[in-house]
PDB file of N, CA and C in Angstrom:
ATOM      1  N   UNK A   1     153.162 -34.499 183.027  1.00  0.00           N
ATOM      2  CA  UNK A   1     152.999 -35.656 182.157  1.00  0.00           C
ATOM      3  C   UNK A   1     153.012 -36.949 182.974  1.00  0.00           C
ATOM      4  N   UNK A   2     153.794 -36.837 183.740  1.00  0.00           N
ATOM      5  CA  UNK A   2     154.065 -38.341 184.794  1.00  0.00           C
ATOM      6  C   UNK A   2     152.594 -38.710 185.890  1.00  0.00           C
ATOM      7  N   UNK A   3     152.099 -37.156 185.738  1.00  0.00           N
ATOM      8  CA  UNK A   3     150.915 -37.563 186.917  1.00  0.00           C
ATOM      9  C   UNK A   3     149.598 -38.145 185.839  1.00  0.00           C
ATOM     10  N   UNK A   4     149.852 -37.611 184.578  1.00  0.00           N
ATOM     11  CA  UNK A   4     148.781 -38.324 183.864  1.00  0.00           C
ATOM     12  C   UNK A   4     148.704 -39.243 183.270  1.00  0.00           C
ATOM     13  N   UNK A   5     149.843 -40.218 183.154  1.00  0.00           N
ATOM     14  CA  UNK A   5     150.202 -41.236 183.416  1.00  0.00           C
ATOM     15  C   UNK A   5     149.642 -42.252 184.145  1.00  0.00           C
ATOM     16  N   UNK A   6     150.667 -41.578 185.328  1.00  0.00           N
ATOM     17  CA  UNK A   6     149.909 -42.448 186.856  1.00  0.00           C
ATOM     18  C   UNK A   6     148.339 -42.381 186.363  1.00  0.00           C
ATOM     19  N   UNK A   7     148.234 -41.581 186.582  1.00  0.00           N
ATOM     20  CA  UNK A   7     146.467 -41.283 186.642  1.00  0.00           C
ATOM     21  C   UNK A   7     145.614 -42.259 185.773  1.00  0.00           C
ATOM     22  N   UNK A   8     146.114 -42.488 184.642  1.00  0.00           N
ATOM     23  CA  UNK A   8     145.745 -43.695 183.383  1.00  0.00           C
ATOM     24  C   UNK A   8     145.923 -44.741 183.768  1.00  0.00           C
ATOM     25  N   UNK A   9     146.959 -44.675 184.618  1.00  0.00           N
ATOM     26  CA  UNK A   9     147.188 -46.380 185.164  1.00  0.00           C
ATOM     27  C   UNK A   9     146.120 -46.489 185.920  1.00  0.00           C
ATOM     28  N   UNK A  10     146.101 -45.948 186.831  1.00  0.00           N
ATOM     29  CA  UNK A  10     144.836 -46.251 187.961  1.00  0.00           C
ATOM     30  C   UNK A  10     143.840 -46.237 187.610  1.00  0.00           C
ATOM     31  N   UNK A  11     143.245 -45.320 186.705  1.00  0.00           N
ATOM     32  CA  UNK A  11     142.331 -45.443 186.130  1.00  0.00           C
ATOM     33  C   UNK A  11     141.714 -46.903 185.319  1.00  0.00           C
ATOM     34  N   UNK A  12     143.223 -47.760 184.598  1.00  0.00           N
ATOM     35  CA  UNK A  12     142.831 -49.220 183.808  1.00  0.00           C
ATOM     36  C   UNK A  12     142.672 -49.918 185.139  1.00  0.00           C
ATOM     37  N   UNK A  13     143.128 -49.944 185.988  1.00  0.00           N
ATOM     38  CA  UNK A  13     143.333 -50.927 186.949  1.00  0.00           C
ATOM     39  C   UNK A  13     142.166 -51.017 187.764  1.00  0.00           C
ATOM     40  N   UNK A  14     141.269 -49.645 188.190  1.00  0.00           N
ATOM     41  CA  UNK A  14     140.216 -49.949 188.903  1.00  0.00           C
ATOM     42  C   UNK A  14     139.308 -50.115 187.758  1.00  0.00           C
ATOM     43  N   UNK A  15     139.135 -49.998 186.226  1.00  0.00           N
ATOM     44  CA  UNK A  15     138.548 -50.074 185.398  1.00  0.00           C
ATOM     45  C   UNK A  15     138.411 -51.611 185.325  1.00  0.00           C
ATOM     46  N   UNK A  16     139.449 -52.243 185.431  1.00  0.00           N
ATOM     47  CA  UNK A  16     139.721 -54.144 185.368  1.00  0.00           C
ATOM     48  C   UNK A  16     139.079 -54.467 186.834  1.00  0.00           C
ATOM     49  N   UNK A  17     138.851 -54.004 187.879  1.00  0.00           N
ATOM     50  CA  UNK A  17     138.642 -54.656 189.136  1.00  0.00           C
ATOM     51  C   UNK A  17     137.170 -54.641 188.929  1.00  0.00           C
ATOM     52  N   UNK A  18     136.519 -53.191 188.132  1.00  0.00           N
ATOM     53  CA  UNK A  18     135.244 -53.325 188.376  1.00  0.00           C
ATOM     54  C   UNK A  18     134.391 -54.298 186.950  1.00  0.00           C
ATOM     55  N   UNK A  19     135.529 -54.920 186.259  1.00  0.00           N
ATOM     56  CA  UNK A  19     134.715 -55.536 185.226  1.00  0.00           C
ATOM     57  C   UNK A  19     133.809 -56.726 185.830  1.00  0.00           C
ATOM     58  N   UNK A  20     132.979 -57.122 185.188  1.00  0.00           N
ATOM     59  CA  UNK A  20     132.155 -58.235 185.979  1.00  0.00           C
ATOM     60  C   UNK A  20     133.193 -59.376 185.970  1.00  0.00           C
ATOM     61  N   UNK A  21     133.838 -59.922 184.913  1.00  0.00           N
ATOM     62  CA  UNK A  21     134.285 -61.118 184.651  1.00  0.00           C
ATOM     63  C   UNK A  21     135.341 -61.147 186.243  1.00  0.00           C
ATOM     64  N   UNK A  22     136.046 -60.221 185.974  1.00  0.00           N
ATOM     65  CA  UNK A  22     137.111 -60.040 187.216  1.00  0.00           C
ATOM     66  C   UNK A  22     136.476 -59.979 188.645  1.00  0.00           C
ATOM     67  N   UNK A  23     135.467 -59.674 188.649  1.00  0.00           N
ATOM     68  CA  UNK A  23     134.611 -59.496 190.113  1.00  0.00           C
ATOM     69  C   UNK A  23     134.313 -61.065 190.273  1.00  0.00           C
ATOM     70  N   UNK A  24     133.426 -61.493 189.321  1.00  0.00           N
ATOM     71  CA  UNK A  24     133.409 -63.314 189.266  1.00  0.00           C
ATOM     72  C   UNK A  24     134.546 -64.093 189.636  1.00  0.00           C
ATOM     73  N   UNK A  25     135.876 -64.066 189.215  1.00  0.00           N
ATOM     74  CA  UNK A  25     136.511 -64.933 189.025  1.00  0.00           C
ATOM     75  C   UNK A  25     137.440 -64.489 190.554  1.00  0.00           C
ATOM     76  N   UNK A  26     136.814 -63.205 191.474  1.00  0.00           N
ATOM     77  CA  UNK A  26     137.777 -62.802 192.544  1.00  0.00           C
ATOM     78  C   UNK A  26     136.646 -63.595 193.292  1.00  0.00           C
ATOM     79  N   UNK A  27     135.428 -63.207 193.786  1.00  0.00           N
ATOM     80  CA  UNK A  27     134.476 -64.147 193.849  1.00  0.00           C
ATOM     81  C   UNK A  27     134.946 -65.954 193.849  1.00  0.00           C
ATOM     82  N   UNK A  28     135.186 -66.225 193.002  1.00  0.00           N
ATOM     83  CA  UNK A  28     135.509 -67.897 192.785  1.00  0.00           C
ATOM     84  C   UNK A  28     136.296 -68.093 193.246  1.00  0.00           C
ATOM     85  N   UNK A  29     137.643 -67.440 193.288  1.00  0.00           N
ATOM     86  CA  UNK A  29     138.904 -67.644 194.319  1.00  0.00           C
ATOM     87  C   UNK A  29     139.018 -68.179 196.171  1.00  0.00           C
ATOM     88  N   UNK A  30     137.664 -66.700 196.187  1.00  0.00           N
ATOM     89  CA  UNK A  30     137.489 -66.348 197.289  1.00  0.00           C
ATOM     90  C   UNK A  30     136.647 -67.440 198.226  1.00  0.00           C
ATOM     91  N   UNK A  31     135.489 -68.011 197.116  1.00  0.00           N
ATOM     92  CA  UNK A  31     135.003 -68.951 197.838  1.00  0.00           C
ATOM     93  C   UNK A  31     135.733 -70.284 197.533  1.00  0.00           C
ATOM     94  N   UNK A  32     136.809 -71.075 196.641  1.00  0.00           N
ATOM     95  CA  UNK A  32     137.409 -72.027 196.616  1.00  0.00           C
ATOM     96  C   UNK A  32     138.310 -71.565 197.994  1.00  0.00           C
ATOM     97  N   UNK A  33     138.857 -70.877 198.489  1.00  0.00           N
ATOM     98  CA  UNK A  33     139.914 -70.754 199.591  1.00  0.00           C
ATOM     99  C   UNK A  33     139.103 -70.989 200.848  1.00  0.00           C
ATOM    100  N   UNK A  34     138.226 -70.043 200.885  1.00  0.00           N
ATOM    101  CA  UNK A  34     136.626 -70.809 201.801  1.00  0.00           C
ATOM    102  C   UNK A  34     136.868 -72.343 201.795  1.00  0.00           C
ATOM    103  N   UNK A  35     136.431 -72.658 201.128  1.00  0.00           N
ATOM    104  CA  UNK A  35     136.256 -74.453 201.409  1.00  0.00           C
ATOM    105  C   UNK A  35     137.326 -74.952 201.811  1.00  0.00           C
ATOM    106  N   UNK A  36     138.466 -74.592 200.860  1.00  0.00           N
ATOM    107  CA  UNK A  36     139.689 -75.545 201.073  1.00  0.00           C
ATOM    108  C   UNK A  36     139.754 -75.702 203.202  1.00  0.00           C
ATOM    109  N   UNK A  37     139.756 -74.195 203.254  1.00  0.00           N
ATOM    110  CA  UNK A  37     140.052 -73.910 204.723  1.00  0.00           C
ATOM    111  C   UNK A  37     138.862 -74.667 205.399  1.00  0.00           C
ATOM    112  N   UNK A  38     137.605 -74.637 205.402  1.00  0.00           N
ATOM    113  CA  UNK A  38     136.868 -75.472 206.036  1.00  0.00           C
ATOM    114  C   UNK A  38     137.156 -76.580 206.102  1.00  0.00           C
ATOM    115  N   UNK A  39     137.076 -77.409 204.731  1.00  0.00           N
ATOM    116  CA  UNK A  39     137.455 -78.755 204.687  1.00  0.00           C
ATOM    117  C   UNK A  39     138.804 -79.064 206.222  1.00  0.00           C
ATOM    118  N   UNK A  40     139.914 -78.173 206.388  1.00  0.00           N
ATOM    119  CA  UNK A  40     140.920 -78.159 206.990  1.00  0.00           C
ATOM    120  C   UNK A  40     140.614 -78.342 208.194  1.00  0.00           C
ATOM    121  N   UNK A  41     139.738 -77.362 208.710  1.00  0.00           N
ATOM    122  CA  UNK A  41     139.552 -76.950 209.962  1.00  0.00           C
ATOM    123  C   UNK A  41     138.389 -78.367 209.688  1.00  0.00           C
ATOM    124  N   UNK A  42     137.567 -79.035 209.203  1.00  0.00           N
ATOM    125  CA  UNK A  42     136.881 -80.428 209.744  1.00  0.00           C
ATOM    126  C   UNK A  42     137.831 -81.317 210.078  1.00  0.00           C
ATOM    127  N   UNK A  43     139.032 -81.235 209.334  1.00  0.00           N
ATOM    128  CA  UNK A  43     140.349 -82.719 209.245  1.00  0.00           C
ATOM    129  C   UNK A  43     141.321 -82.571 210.914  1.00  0.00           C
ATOM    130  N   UNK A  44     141.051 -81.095 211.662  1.00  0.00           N
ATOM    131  CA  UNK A  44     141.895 -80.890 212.616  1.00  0.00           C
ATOM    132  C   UNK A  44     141.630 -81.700 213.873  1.00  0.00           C
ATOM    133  N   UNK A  45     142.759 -82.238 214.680  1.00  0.00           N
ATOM    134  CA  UNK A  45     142.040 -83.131 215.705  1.00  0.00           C
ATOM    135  C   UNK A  45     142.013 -82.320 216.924  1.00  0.00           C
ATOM    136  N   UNK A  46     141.382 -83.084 217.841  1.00  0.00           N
ATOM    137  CA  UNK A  46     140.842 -81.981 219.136  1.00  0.00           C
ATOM    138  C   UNK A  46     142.029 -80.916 219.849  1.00  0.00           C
ATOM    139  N   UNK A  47     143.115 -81.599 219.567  1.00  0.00           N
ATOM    140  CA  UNK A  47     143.954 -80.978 220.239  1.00  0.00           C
ATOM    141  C   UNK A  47     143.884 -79.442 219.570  1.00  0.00           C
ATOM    142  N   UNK A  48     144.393 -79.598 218.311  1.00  0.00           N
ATOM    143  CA  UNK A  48     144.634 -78.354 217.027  1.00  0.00           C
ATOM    144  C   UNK A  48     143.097 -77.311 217.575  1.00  0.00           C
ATOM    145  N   UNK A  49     141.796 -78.019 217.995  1.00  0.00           N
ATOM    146  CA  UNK A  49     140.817 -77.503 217.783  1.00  0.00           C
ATOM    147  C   UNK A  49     141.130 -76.145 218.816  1.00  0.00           C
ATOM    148  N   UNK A  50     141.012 -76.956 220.174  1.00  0.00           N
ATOM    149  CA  UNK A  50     141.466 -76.399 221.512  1.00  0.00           C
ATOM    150  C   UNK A  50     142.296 -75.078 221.530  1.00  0.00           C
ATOM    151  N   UNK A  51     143.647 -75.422 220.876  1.00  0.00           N
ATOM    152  CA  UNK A  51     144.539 -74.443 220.523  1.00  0.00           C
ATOM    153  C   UNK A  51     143.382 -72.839 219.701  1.00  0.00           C
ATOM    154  N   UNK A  52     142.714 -73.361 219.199  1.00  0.00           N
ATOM    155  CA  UNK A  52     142.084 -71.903 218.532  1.00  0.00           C
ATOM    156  C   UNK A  52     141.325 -71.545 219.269  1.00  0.00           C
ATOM    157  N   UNK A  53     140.403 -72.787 220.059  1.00  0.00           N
ATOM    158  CA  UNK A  53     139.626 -72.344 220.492  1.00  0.00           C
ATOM    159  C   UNK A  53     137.835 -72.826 220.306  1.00  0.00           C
ATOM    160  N   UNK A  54     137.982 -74.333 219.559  1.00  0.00           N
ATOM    161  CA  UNK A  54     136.844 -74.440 219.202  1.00  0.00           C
ATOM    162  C   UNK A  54     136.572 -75.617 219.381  1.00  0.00           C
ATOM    163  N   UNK A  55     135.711 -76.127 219.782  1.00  0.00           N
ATOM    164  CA  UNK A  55     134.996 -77.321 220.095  1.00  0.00           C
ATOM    165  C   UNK A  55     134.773 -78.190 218.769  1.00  0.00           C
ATOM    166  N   UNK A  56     135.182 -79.269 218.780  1.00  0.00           N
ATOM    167  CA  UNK A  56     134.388 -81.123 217.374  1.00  0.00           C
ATOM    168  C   UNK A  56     133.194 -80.270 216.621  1.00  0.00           C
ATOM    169  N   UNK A  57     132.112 -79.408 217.776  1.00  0.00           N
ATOM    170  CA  UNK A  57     130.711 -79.398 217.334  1.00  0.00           C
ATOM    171  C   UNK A  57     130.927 -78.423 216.409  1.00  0.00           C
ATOM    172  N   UNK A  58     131.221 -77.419 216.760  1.00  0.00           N
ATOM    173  CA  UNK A  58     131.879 -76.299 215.962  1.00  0.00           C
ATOM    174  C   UNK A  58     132.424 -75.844 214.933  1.00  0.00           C
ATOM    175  N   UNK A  59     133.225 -76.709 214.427  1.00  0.00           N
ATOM    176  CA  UNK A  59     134.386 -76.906 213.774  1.00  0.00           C
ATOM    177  C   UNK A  59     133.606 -77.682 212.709  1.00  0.00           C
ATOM    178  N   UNK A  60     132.702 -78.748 213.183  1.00  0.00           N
ATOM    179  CA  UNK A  60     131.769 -79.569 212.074  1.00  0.00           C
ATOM    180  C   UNK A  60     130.736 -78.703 211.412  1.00  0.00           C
ATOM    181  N   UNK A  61     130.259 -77.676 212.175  1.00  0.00           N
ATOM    182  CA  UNK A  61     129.357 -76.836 211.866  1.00  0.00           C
ATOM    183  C   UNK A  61     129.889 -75.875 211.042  1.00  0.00           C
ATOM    184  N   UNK A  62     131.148 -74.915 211.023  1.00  0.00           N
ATOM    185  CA  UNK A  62     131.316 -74.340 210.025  1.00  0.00           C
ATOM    186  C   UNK A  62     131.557 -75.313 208.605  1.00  0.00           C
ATOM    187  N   UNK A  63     132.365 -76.148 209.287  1.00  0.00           N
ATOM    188  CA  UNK A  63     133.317 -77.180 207.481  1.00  0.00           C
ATOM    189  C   UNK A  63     131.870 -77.296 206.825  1.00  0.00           C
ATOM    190  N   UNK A  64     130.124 -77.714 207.430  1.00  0.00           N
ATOM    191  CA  UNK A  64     128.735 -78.235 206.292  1.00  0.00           C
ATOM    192  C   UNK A  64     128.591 -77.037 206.009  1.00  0.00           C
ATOM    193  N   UNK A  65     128.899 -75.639 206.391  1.00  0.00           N
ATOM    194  CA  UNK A  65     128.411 -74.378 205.887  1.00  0.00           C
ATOM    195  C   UNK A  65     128.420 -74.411 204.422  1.00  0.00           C
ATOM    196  N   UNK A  66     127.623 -73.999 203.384  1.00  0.00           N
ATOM    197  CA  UNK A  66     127.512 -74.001 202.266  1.00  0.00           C
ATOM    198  C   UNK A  66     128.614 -73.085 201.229  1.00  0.00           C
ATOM    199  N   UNK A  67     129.290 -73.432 200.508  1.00  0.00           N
ATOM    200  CA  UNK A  67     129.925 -71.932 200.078  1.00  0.00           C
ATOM    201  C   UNK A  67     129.960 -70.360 199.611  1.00  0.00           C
ATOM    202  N   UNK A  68     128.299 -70.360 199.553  1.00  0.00           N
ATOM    203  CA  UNK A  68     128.013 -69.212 199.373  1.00  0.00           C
ATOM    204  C   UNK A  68     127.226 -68.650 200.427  1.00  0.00           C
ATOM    205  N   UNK A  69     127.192 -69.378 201.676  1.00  0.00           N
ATOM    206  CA  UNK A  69     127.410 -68.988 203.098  1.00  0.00           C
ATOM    207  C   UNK A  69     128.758 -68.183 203.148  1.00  0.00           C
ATOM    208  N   UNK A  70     128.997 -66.822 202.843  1.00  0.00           N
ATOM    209  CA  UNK A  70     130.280 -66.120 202.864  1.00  0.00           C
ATOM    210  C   UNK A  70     130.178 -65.488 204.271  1.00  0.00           C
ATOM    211  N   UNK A  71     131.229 -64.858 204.751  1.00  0.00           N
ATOM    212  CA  UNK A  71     131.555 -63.773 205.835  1.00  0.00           C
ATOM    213  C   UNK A  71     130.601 -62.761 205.197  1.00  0.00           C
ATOM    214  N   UNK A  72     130.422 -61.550 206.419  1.00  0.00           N
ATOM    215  CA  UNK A  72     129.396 -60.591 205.578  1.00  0.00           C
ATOM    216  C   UNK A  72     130.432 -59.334 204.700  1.00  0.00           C
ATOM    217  N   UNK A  73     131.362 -59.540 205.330  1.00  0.00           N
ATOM    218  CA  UNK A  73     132.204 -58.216 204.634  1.00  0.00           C
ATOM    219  C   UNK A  73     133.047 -58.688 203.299  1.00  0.00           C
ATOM    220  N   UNK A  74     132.911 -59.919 202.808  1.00  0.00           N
ATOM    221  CA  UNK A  74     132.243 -60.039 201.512  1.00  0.00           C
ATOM    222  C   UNK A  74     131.599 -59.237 200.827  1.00  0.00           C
ATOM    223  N   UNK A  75     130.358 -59.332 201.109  1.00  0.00           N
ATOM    224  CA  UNK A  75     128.825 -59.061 200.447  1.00  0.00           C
ATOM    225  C   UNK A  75     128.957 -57.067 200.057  1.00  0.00           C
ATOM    226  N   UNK A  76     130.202 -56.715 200.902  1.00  0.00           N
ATOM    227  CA  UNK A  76     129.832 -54.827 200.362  1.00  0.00           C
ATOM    228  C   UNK A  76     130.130 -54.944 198.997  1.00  0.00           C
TER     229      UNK A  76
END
């Protein structure tokens, strides 16, 4: 009885992950945290840059990236 249970649970839960609305709104999260962090990484001064590893030019070039310019391992 307990495994069919479990089993129901998991079952609602990947049932809710694959709804569209929930895919959208993980989606929207995903790219508002995107920006916020770009915006960040444009506001950092050379020193902060250095420390990661990235050059003014660089750093300007990702922050104009568009937001639905995502990473690709996103997109599976």
């Amino acid at each position: 009885m307990t495994t069919s249970v479990h089993t129901s649970g998991v079952a609602v839960r990947s049932a809710h992950a694959t709804h569209p609305l929930a895919r959208l709104a993980g989606l929207a999260r995903r790219a508002l945290a995107l920006r916020r962090e770009r915006n960040i990484l444009a506001r950092l001064d050379d020193r902060a840059l250095a420390d990661i590893g990235l050059t003014r030019t660089q750093a300007q070039a990702e922050a104009a990236r568009p937001v639905w310019d995502v990473p690709a391992y996103w997109r599976r």
